[in-house]
C-alpha atoms as a PDB file:
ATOM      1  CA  UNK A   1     113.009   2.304 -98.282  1.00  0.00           C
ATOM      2  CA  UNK A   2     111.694   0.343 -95.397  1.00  0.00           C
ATOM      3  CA  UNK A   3     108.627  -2.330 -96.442  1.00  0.00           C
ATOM      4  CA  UNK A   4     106.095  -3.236 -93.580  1.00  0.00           C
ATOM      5  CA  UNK A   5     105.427  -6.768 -93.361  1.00  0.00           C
ATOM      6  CA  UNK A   6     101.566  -7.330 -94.198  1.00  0.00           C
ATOM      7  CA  UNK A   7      99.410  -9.984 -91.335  1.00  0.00           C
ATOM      8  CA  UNK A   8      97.913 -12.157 -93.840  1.00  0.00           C
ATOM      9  CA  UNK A   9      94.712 -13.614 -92.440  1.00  0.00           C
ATOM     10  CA  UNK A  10      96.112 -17.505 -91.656  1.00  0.00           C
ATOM     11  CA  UNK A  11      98.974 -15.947 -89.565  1.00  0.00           C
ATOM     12  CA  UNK A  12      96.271 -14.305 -87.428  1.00  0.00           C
ATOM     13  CA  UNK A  13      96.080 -15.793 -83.666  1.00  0.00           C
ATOM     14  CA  UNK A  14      93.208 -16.231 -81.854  1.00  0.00           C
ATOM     15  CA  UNK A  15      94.375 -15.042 -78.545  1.00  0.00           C
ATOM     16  CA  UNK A  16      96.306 -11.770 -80.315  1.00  0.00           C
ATOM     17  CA  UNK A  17      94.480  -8.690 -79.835  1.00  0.00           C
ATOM     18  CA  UNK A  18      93.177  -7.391 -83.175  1.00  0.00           C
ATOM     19  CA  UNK A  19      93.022  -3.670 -83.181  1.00  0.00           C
ATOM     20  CA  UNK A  20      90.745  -1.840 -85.519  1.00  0.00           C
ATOM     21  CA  UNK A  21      89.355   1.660 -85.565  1.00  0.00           C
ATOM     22  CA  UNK A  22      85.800   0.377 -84.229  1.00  0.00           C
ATOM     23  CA  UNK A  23      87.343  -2.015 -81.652  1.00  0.00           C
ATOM     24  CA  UNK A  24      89.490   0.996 -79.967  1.00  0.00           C
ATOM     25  CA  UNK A  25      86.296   3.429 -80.022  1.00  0.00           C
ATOM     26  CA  UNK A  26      84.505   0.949 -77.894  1.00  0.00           C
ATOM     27  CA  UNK A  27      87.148  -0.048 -75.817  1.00  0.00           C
ATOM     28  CA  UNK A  28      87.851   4.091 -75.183  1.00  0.00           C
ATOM     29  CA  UNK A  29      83.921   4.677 -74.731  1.00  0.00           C
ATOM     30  CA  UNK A  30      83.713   1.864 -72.249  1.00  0.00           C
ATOM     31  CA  UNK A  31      86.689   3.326 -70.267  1.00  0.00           C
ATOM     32  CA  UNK A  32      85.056   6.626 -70.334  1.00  0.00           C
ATOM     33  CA  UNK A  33      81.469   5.385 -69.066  1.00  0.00           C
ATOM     34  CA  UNK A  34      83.609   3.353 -66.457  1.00  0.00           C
ATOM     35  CA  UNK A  35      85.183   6.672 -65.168  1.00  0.00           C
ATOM     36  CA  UNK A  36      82.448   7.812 -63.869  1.00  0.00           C
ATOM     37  CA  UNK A  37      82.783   5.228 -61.180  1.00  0.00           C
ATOM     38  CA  UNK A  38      86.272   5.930 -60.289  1.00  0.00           C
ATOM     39  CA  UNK A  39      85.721   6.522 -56.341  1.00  0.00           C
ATOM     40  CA  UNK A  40      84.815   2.763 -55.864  1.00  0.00           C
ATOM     41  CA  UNK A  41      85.840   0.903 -59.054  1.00  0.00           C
ATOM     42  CA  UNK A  42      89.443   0.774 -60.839  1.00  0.00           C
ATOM     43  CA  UNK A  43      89.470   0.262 -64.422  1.00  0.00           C
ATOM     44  CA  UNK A  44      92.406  -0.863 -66.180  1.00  0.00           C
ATOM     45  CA  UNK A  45      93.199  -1.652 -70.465  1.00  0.00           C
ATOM     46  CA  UNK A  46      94.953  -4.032 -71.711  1.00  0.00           C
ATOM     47  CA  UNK A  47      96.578  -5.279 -68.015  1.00  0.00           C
ATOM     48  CA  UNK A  48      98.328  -8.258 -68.350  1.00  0.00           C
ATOM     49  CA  UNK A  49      97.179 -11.076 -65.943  1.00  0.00           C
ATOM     50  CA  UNK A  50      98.505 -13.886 -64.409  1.00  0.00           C
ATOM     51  CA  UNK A  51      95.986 -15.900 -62.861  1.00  0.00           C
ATOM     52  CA  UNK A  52      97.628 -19.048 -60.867  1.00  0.00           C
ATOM     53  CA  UNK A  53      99.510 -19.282 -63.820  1.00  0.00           C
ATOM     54  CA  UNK A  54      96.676 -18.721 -66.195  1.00  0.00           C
ATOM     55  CA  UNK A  55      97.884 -15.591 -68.644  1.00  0.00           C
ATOM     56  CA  UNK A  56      95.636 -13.218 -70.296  1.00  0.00           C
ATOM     57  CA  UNK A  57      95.799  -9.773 -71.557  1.00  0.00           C
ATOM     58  CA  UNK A  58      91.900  -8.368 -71.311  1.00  0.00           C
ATOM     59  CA  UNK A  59      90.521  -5.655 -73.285  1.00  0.00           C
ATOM     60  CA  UNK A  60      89.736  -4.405 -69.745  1.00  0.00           C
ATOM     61  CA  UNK A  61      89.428  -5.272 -66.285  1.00  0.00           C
ATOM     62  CA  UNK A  62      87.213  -3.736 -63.765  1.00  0.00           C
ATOM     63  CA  UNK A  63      88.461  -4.184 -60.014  1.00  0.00           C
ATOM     64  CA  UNK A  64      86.861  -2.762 -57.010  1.00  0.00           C
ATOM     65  CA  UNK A  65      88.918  -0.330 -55.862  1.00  0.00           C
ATOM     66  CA  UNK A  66      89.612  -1.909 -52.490  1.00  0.00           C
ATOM     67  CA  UNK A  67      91.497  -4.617 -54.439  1.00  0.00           C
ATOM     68  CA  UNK A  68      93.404  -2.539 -56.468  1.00  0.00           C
ATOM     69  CA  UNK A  69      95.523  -0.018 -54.298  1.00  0.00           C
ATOM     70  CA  UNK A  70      97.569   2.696 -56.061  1.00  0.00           C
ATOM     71  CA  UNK A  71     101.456   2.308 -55.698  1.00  0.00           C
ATOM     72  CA  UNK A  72     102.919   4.921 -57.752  1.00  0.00           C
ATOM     73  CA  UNK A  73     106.556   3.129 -56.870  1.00  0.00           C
ATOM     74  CA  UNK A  74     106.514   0.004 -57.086  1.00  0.00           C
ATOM     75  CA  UNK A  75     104.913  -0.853 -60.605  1.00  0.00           C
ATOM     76  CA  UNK A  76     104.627  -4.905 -62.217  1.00  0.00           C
ATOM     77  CA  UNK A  77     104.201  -5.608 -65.251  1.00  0.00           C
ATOM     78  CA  UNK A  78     101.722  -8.807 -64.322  1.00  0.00           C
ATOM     79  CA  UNK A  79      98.812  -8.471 -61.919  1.00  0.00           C
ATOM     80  CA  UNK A  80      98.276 -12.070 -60.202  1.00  0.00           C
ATOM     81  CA  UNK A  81      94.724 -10.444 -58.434  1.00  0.00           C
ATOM     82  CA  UNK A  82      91.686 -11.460 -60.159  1.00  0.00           C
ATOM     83  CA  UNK A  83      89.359  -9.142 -61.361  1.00  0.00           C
ATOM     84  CA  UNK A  84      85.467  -8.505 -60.125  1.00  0.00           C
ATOM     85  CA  UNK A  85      84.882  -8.186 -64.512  1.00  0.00           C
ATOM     86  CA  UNK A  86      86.221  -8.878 -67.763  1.00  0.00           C
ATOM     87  CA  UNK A  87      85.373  -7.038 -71.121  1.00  0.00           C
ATOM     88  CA  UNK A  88      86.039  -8.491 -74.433  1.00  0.00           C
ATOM     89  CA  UNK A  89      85.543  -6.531 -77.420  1.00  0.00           C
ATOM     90  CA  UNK A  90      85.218  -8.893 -80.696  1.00  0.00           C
ATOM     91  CA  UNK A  91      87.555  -7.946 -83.163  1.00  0.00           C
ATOM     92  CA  UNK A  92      87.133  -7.935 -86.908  1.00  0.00           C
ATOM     93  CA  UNK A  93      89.269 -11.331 -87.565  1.00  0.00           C
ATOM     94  CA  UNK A  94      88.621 -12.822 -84.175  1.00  0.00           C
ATOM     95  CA  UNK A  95      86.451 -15.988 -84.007  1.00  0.00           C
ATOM     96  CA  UNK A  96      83.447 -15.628 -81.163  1.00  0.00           C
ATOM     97  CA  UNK A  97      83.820 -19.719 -80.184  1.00  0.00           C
ATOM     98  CA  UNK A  98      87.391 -18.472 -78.971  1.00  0.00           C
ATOM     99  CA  UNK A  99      86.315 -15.685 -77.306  1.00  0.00           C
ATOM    100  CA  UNK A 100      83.679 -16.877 -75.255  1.00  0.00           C
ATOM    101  CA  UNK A 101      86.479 -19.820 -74.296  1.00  0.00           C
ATOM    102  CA  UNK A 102      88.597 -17.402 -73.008  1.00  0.00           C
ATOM    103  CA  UNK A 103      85.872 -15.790 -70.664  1.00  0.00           C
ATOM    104  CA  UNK A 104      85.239 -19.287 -69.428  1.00  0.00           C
ATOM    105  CA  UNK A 105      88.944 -19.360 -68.496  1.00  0.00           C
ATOM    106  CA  UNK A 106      88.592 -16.012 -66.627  1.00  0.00           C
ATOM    107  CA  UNK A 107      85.164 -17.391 -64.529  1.00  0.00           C
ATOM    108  CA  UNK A 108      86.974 -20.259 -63.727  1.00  0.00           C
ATOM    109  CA  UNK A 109      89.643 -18.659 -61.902  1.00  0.00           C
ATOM    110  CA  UNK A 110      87.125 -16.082 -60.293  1.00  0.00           C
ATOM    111  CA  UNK A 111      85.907 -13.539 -62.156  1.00  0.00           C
ATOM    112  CA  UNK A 112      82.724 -12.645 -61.638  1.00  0.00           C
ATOM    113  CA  UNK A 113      81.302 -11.520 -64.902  1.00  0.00           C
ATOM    114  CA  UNK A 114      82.907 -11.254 -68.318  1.00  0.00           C
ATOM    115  CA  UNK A 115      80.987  -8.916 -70.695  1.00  0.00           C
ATOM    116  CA  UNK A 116      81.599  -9.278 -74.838  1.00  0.00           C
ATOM    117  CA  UNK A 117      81.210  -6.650 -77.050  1.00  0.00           C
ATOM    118  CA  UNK A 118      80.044  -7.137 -80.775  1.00  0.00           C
ATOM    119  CA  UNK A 119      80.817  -3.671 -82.369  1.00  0.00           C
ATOM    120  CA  UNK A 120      79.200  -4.833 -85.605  1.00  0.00           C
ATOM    121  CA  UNK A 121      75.673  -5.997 -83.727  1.00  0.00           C
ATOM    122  CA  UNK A 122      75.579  -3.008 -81.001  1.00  0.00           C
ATOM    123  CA  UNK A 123      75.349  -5.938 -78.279  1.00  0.00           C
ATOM    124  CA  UNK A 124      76.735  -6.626 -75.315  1.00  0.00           C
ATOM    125  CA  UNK A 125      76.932 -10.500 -74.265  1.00  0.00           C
ATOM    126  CA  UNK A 126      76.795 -11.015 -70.408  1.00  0.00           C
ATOM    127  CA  UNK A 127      78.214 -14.012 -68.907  1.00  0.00           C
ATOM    128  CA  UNK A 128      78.075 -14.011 -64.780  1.00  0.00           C
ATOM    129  CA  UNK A 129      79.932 -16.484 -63.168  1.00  0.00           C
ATOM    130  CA  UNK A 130      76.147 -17.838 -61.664  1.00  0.00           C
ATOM    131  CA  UNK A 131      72.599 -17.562 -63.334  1.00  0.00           C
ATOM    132  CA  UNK A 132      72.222 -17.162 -66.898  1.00  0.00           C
ATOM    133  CA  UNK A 133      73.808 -15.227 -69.944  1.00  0.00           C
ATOM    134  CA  UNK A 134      72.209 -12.644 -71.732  1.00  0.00           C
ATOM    135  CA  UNK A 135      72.473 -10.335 -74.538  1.00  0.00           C
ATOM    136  CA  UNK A 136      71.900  -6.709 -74.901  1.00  0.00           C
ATOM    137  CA  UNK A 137      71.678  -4.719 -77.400  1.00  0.00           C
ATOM    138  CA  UNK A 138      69.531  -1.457 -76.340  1.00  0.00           C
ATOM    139  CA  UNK A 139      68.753  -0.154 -72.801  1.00  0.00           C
ATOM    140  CA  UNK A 140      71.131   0.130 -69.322  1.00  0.00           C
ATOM    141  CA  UNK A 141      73.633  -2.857 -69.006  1.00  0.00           C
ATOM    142  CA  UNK A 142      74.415  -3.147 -65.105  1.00  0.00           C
ATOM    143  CA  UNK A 143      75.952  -5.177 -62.679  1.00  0.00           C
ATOM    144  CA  UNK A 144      74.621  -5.211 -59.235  1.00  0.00           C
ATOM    145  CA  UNK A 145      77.205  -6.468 -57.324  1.00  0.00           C
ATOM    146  CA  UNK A 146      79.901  -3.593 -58.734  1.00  0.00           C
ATOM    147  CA  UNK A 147      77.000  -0.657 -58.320  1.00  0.00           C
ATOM    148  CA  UNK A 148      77.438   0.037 -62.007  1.00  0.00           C
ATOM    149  CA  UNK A 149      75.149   1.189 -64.648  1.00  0.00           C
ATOM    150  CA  UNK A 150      75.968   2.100 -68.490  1.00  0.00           C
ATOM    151  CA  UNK A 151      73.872   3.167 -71.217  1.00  0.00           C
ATOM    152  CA  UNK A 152      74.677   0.595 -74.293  1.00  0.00           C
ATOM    153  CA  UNK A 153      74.167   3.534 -76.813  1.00  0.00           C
ATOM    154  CA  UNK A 154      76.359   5.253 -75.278  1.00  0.00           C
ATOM    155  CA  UNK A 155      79.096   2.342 -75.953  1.00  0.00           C
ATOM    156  CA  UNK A 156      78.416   2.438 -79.333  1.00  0.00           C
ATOM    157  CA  UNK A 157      78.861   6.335 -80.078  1.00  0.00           C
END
């Protein structure tokens, strides 16, 4: 009989993606809202990054599609291009002081806006790379400078 080891919660690391059954819904609803802009935007989950030597696996990254050009040949493993947007999604065990660390990171080497999701609230947390944060939690969430426009309900479904 094979055992599976069990995570206990002080082996759990901070930077580890945490997958639950709410965290993957939102993560597959955001993709799916994000589709809809295919023609200029390129979305991609769980891309590894390598950002002058900065590494980070997102929940997502949004490019525009410009600055993400398909080659079906030669695949990589790492992307070194920095994304126009980040999305976090909060996991169950996660800590949020972490978290929003980590999106600092990513606005320091140039991303332009990192979004985290709290599946448990039904919010969205906006952080730009200029002018103030906000929170949302009912309404349309959109970035001007991508074109882009989602329904936060419709994240949460």
């Amino acid at each position: 009989m094979n055992t599976i080891p069990v995570l206990q919660l002080a082996d759990i690391e901070e930077d580890r993606p945490m997958p639950s059954v709410n965290h993957s819904i939102v993560s597959q609803n955001l993709g799916g809202l994000l589709y809809a802009y295919r023609d200029k935007l390129s979305t991609h989950q769980q891309l590894s990054l390598n950002l002058d030597g900065w590494q980070s696996i997102p929940d997502l990254c949004i490019y525009r599609r410009a600055d993400m050009p398909r080659d079906w040949i030669n695949d990589q493993n790492e992307c070194t291009r920095c994304p126009s947007l980040i999305i976090e999604v909060l996991s169950p065990y996660q800590n949020m002081l972490p978290l929003i660390d980590k999106c600092r990171d990513y606005l320091k080497h140039g991303v332009q806006a990192c979004w985290v999701v709290l599946p448990l609230a039904h919010t969205i947390m906006v952080l730009p790379a200029k002018g103030p944060s906000r929170s949302m939690s009912e309404g349309c969430l959109s970035d001007d400078s991508l074109g882009i426009e989602i329904d936060i309900a419709d994240v949460f479904l």
